[in-house]
N, C-alpha and C. Protein backbone atom coordinates (compact mmCIF):
# COMPACT_ATOMS: atom_id res chain seq x y z
N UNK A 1 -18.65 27.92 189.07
CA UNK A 1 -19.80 27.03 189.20
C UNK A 1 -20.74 27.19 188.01
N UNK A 2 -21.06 28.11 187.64
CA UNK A 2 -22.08 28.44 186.44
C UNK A 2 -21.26 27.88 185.24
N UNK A 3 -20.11 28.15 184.97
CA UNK A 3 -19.67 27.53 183.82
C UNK A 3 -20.03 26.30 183.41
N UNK A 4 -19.08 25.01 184.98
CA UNK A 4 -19.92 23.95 185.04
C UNK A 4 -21.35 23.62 184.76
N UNK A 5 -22.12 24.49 185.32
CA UNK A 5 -23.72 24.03 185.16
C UNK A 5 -24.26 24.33 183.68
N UNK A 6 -23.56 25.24 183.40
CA UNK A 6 -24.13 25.12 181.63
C UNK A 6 -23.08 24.08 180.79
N UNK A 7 -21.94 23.79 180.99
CA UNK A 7 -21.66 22.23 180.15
C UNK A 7 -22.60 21.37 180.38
N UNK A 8 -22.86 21.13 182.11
CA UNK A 8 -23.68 20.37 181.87
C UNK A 8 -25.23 19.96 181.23
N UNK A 9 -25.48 21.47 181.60
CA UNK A 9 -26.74 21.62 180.80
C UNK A 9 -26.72 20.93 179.52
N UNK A 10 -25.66 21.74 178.73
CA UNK A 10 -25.19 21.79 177.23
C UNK A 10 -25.21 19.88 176.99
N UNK A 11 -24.43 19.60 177.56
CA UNK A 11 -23.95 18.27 177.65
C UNK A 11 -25.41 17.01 177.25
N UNK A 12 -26.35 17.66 178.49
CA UNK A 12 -27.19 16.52 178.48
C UNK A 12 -28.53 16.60 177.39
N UNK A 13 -28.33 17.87 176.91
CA UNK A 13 -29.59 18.25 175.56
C UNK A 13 -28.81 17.96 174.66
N UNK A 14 -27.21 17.60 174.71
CA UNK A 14 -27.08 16.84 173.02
C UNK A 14 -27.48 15.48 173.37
N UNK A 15 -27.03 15.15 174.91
CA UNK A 15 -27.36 13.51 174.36
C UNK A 15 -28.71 13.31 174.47
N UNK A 16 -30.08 14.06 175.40
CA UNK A 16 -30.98 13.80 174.96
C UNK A 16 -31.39 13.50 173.85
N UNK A 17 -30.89 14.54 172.72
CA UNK A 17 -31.63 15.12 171.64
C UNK A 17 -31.17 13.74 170.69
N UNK A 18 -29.92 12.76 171.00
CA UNK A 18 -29.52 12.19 170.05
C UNK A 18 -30.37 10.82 170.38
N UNK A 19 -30.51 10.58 171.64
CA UNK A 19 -31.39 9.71 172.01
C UNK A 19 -32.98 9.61 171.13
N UNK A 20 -33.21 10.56 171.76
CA UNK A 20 -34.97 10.79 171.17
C UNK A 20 -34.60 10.66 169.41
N UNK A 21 -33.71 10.78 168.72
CA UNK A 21 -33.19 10.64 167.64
C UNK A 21 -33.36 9.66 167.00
N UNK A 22 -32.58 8.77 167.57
CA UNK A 22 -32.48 7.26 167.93
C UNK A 22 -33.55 6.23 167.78
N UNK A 23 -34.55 6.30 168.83
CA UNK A 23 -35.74 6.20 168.94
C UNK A 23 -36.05 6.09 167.76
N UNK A 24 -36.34 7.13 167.08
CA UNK A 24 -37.69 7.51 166.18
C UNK A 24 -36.80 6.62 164.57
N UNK A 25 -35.53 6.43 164.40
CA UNK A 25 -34.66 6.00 163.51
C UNK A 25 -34.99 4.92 163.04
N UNK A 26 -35.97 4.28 164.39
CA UNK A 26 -35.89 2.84 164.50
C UNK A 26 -36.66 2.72 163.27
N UNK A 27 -36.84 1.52 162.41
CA UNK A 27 -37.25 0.78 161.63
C UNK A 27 -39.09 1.45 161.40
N UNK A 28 -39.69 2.25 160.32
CA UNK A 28 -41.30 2.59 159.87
C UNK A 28 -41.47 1.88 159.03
N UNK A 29 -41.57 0.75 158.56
CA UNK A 29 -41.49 0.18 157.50
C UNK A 29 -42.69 -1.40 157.26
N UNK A 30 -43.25 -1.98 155.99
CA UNK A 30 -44.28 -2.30 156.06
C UNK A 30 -42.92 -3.82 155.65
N UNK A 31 -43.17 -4.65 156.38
CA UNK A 31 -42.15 -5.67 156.55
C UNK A 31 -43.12 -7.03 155.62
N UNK A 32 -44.09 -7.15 155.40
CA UNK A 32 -44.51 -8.35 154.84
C UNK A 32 -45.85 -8.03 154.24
N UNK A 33 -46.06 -8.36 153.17
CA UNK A 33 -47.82 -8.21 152.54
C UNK A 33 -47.74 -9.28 151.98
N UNK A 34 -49.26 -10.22 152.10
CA UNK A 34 -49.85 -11.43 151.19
C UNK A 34 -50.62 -10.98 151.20
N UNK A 35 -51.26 -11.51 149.48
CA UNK A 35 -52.67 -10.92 148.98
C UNK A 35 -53.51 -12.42 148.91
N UNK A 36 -55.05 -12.74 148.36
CA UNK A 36 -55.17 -13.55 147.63
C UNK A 36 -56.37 -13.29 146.94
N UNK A 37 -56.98 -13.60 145.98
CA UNK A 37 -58.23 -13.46 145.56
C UNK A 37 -58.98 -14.76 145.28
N UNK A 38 -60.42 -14.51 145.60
CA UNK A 38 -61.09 -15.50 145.52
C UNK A 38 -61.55 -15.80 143.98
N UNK A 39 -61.38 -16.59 143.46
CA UNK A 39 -61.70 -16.68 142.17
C UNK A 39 -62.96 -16.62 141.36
N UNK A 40 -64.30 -16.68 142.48
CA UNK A 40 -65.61 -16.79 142.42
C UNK A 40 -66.01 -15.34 142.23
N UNK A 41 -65.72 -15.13 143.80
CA UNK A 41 -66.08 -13.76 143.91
C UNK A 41 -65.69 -12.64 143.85
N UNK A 42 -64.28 -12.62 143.47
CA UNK A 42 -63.05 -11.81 143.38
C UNK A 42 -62.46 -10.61 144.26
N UNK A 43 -63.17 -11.62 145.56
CA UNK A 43 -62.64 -10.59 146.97
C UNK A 43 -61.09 -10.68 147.21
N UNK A 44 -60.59 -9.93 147.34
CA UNK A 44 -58.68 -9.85 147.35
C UNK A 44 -58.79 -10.17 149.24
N UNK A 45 -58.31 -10.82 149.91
CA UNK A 45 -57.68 -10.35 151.03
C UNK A 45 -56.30 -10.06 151.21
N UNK A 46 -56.09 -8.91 151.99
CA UNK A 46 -55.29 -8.32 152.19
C UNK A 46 -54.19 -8.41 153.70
N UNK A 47 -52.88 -9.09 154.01
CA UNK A 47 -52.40 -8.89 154.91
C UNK A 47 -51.09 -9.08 155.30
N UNK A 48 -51.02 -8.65 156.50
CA UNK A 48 -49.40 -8.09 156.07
C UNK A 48 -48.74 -7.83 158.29
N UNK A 49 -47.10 -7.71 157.94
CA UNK A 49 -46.91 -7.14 158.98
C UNK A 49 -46.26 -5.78 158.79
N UNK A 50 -45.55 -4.80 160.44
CA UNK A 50 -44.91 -3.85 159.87
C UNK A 50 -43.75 -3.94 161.39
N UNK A 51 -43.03 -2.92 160.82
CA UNK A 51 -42.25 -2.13 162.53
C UNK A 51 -43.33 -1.85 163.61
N UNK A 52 -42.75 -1.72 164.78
CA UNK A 52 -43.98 -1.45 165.81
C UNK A 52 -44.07 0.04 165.63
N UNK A 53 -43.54 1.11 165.03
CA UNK A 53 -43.94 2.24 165.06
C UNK A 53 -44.82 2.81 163.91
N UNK A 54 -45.46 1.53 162.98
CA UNK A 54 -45.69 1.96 162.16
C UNK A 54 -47.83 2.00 162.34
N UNK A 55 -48.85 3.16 162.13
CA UNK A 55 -49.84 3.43 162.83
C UNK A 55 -50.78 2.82 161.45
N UNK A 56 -50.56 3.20 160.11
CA UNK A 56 -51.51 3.08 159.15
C UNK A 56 -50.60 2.54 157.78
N UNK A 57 -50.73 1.91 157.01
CA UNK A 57 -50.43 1.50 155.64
C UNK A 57 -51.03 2.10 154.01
N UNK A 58 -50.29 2.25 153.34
CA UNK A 58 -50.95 2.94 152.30
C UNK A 58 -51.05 1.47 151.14
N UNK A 59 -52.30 1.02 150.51
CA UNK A 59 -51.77 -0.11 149.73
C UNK A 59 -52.76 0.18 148.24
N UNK A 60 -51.80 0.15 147.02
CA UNK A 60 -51.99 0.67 146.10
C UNK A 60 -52.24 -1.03 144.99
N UNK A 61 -53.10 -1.08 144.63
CA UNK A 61 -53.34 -2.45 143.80
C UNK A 61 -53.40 -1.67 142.05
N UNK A 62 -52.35 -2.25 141.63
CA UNK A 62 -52.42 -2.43 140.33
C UNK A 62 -52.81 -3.40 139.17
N UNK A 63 -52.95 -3.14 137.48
CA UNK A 63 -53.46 -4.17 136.92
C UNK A 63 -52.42 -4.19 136.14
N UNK A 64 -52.65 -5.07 135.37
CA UNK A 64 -51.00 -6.03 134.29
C UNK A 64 -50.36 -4.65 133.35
N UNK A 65 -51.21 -3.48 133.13
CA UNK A 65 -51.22 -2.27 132.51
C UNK A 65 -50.58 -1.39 133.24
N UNK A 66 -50.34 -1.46 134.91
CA UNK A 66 -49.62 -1.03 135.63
C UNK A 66 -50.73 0.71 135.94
N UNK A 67 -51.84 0.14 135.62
CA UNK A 67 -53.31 1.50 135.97
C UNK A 67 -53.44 0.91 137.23
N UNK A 68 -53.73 1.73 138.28
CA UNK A 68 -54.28 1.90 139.86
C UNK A 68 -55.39 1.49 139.41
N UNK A 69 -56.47 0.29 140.37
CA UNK A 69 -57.50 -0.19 140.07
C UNK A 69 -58.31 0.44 141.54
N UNK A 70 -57.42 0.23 142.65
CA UNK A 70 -57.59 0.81 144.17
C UNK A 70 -56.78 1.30 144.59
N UNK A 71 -56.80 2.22 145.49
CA UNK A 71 -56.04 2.85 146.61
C UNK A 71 -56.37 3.10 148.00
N UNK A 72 -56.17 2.49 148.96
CA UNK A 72 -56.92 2.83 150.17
C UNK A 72 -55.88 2.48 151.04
N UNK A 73 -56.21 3.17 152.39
CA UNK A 73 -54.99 3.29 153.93
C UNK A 73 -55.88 1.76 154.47
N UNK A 74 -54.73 1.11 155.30
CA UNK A 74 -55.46 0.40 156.28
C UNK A 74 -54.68 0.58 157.89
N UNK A 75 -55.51 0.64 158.73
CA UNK A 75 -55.13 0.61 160.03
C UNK A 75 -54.36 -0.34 160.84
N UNK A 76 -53.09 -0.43 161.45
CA UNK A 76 -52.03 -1.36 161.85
C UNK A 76 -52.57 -1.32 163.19
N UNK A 77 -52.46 -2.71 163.30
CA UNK A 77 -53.03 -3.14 165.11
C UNK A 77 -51.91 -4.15 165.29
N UNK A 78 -51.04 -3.68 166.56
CA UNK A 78 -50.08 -4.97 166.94
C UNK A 78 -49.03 -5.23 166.14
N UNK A 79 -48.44 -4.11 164.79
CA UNK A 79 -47.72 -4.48 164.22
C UNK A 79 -47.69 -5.53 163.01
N UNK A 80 -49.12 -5.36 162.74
CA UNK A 80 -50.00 -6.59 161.33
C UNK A 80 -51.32 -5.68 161.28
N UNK A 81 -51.77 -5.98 159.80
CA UNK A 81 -52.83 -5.03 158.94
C UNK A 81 -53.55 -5.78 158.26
N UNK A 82 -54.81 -5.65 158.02
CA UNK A 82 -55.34 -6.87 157.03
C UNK A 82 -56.83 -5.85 156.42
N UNK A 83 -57.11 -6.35 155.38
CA UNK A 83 -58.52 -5.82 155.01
C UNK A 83 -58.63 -6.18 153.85
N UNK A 84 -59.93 -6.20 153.06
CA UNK A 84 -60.45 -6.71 152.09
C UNK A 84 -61.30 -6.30 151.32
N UNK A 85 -61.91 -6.00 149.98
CA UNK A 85 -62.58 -5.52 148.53
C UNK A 85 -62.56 -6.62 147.43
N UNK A 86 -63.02 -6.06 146.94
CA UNK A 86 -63.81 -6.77 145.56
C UNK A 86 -63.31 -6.43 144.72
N UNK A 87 -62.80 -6.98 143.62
CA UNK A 87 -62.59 -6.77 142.44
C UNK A 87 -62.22 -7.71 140.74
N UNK A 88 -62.63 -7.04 140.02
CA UNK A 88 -62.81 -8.47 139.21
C UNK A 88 -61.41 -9.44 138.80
N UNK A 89 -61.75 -10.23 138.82
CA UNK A 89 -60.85 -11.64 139.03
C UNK A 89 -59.86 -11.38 138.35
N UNK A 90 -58.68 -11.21 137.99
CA UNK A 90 -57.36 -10.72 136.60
C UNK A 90 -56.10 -10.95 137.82
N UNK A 91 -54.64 -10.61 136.92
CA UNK A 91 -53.39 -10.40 137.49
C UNK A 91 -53.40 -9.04 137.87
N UNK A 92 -52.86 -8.65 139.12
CA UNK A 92 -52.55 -7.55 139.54
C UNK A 92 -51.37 -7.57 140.98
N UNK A 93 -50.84 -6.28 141.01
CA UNK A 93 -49.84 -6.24 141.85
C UNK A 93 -50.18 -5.44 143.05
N UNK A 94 -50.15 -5.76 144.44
CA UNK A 94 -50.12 -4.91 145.32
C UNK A 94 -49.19 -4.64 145.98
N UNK A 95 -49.37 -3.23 146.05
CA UNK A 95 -48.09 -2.67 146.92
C UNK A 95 -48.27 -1.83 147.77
N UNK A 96 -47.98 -1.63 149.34
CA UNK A 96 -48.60 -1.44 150.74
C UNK A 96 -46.61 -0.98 150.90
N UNK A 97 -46.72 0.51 151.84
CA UNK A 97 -45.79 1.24 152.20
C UNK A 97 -46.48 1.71 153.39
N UNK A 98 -45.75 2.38 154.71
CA UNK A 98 -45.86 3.20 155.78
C UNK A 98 -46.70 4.01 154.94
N UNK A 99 -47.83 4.17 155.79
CA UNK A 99 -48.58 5.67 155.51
C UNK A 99 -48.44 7.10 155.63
N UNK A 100 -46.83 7.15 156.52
CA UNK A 100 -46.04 8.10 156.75
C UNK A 100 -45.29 8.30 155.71
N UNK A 101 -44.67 7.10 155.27
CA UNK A 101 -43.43 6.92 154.28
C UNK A 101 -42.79 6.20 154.40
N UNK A 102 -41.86 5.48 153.29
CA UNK A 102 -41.52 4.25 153.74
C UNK A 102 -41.24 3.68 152.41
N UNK A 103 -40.83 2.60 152.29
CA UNK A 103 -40.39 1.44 150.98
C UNK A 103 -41.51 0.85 151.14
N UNK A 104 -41.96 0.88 149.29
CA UNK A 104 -42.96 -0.14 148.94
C UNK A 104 -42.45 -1.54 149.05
N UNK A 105 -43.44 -2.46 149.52
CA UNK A 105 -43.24 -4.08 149.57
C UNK A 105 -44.68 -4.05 148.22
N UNK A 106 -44.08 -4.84 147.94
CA UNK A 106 -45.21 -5.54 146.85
C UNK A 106 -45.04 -6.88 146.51
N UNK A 107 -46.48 -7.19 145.72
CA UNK A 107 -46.31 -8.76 145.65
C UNK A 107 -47.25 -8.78 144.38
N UNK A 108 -47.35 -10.20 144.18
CA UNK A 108 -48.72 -9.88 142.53
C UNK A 108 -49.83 -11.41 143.50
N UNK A 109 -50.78 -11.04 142.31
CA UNK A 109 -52.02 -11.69 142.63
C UNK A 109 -52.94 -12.24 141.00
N UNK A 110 -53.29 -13.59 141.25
CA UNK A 110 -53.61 -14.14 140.11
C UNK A 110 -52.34 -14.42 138.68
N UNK A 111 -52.81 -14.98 137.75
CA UNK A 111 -52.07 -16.04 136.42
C UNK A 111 -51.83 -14.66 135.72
N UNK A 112 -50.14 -14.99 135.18
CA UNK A 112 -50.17 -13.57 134.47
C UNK A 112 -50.62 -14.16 132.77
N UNK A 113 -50.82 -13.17 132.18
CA UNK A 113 -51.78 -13.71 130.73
C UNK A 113 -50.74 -13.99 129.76
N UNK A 114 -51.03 -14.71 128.91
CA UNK A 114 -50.27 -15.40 128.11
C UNK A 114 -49.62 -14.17 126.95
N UNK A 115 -50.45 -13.36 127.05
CA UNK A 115 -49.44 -12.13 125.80
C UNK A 115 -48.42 -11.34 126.63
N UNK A 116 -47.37 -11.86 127.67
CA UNK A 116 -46.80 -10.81 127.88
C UNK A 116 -45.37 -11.83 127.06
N UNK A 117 -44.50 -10.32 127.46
CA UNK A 117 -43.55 -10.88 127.10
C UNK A 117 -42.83 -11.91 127.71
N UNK A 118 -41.59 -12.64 127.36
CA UNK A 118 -40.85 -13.63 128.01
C UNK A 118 -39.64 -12.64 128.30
N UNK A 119 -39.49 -13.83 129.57
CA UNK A 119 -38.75 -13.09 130.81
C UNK A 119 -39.02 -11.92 131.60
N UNK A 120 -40.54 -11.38 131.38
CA UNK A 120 -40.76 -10.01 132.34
C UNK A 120 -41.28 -10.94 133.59
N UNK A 121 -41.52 -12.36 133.56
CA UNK A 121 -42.33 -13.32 134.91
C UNK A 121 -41.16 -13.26 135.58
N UNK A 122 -39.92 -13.64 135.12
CA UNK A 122 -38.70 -13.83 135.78
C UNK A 122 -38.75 -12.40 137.08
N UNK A 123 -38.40 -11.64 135.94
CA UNK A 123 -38.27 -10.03 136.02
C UNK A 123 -39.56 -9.39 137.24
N UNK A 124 -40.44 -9.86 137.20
CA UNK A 124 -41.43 -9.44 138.16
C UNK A 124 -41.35 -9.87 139.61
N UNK A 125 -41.19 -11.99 138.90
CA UNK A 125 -40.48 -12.55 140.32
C UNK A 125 -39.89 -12.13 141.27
N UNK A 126 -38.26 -11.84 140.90
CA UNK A 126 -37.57 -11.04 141.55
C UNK A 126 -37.88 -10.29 142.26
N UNK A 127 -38.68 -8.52 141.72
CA UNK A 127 -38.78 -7.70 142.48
C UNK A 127 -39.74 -7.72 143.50
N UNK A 128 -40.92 -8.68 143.37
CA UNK A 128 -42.21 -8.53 143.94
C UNK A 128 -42.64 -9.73 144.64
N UNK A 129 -41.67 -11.31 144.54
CA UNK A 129 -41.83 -12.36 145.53
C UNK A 129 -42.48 -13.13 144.76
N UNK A 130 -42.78 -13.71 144.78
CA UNK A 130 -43.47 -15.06 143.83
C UNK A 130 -45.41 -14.97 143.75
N UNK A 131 -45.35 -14.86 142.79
CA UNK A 131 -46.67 -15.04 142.32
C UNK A 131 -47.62 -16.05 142.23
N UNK A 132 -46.95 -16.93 142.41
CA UNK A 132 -47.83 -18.21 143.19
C UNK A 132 -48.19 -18.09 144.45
N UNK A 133 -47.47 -17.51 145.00
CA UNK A 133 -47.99 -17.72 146.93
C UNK A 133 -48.58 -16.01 146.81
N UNK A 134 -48.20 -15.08 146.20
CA UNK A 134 -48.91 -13.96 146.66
C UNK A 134 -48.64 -13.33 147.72
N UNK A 135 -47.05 -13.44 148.37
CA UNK A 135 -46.77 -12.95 149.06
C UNK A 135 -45.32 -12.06 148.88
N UNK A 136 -44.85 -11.57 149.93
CA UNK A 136 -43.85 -10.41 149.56
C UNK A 136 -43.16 -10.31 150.90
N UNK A 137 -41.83 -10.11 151.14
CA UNK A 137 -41.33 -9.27 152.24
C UNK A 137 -40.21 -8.23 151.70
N UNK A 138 -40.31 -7.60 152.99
CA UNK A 138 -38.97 -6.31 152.60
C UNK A 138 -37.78 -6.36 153.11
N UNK A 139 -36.90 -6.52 151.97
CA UNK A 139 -35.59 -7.02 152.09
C UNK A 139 -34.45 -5.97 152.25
N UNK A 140 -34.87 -4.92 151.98
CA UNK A 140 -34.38 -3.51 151.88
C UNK A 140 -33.92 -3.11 153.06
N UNK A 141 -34.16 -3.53 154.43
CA UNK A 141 -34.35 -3.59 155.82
C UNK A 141 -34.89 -2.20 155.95
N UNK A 142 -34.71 -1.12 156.97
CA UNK A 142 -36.14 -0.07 157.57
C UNK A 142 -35.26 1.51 156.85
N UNK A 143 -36.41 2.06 156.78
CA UNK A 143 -36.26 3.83 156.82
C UNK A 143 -35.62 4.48 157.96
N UNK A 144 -35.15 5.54 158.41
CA UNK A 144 -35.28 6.66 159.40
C UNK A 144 -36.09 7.52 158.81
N UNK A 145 -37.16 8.32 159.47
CA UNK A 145 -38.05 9.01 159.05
C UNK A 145 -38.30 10.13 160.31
N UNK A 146 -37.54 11.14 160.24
CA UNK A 146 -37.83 12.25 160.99
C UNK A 146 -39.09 12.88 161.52
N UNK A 147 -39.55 12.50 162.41
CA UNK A 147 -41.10 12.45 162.87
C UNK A 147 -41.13 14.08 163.08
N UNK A 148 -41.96 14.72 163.18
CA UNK A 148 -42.63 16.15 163.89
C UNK A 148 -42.09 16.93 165.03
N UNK A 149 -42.20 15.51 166.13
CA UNK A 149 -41.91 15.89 167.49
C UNK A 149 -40.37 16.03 167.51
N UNK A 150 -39.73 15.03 166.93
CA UNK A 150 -38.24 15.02 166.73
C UNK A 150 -37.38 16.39 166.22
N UNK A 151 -38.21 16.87 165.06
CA UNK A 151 -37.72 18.22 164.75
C UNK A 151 -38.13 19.46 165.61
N UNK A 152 -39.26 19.03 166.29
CA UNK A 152 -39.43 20.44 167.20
C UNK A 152 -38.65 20.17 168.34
N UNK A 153 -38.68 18.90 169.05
CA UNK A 153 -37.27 18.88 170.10
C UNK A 153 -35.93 19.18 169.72
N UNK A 154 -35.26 19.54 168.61
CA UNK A 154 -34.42 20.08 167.70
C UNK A 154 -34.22 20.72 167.94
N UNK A 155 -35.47 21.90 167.60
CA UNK A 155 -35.13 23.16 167.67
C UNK A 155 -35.09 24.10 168.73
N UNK A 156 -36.19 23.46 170.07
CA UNK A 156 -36.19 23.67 170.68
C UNK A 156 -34.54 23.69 171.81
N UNK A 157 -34.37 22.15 171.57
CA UNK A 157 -32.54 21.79 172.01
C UNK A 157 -31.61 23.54 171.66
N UNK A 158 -31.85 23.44 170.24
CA UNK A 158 -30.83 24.28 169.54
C UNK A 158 -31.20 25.73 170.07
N UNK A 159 -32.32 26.21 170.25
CA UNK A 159 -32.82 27.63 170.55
C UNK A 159 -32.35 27.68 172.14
N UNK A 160 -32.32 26.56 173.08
CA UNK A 160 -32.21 26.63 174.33
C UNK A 160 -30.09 26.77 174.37
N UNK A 161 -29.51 26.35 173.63
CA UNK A 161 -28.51 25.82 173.59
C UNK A 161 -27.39 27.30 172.83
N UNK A 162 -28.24 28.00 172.07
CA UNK A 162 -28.34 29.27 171.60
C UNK A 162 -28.04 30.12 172.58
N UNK A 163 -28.83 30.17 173.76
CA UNK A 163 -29.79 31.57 174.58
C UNK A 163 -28.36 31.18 175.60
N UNK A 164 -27.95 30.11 175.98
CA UNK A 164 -27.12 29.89 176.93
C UNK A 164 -25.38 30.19 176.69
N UNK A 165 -25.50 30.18 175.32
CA UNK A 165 -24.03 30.67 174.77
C UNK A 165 -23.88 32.09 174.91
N UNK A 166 -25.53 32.81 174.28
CA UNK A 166 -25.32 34.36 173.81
C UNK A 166 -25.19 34.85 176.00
N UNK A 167 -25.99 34.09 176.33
CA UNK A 167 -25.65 34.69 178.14
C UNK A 167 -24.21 34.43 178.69
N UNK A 168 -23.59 33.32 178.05
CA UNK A 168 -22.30 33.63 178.83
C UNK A 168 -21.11 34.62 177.81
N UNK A 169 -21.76 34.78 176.44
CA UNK A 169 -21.19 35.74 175.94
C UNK A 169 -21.49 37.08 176.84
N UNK A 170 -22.24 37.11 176.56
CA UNK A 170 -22.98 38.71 177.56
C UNK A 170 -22.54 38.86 178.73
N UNK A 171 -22.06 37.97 179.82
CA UNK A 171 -21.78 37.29 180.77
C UNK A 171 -20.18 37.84 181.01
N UNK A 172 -19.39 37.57 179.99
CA UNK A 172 -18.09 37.35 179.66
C UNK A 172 -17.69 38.83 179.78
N UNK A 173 -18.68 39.78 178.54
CA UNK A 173 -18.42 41.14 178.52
C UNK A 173 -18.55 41.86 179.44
N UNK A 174 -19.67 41.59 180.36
CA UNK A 174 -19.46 42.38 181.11
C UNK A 174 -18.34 42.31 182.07
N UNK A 175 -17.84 41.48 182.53
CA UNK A 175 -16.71 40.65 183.39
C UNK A 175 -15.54 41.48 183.09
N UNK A 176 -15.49 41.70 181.50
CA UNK A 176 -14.22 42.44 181.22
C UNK A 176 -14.18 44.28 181.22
């Protein structure tokens, strides 16, 4: 009987453990950002969707020089993020990732200037979505990102899963 009851034991903390696994595997990822700026006042708004597990966004705005102009987290409600700043009117790129971790989505904002080179518009296109609309999605599809709780139910699994081998070792010896 005890043998039985520790397979089963054994049995149901792997598939827990692969479950709760599972779970957390699912998709952290910042799935859509549009920017726009006002041309007057050069307020950017900012917004976007994500995975439902995803709590805060990290979104990093760059200038045509590829220098950080801002950096700030914004707070995810419902699986969409939005917020807004000032800054003076030019081309720049934003790019918003899980605040955990995650693939950057980016997109650009405003006319790019006439001294760049030809074919980097093409080249930007591509990676960052069109610069006319100012928007972006992530095509990359989602992360797995090993959360906290996931690794301490791990170890916990593995330490419990441990203690039950070394007892029927111990178990065994004495028997003989």
């Amino acid at each position: 009987m005890s043998k039985y009851l520790t397979k089963i034991i054994t049995a149901s903390l792997i598939v827990s453990l692969m479950i709760v696994a599972g779970v957390n595997a699912v998709g952290n990822d910042v799935l859509t950002v549009e920017a726009e700026q006002d041309e007057t006042t050069g307020e950017i708004v900012i917004s976007g969707t994500t995975d439902e597990g995803v709590v805060a966004v990290s979104c990093s705005l760059l200038d045509q020089s590829e220098n950080e102009v801002f950096f700030g987290s914004l707070e995810v409600d419902s699986a969409a993020f939005s917020g807004n700043f000032v800054a003076p009117v030019a081309y720049y790129t934003l790019k918003c990732a899980n605040y955990d971790g995650g693939d950057w989505v980016s997109t650009t904002i405003g006319e790019i200037e006439e001294d760049e080179e030809p074919g980097e518009e093409e080249k930007e296109e591509e990676e960052s979505g069109s610069p006319n609309t100012g928007s972006a999605t992530n095509e990359e599809g989602t992360s797995a990102i090993i959360s906290g709780s996931v690794l301490f139910i791990a170890i916990v699994a593995i330490l419990i899963v441990a203690k039950i081998a070394s007892n029927n070792i111990a178990n065994k010896n004495k028997a003989e």
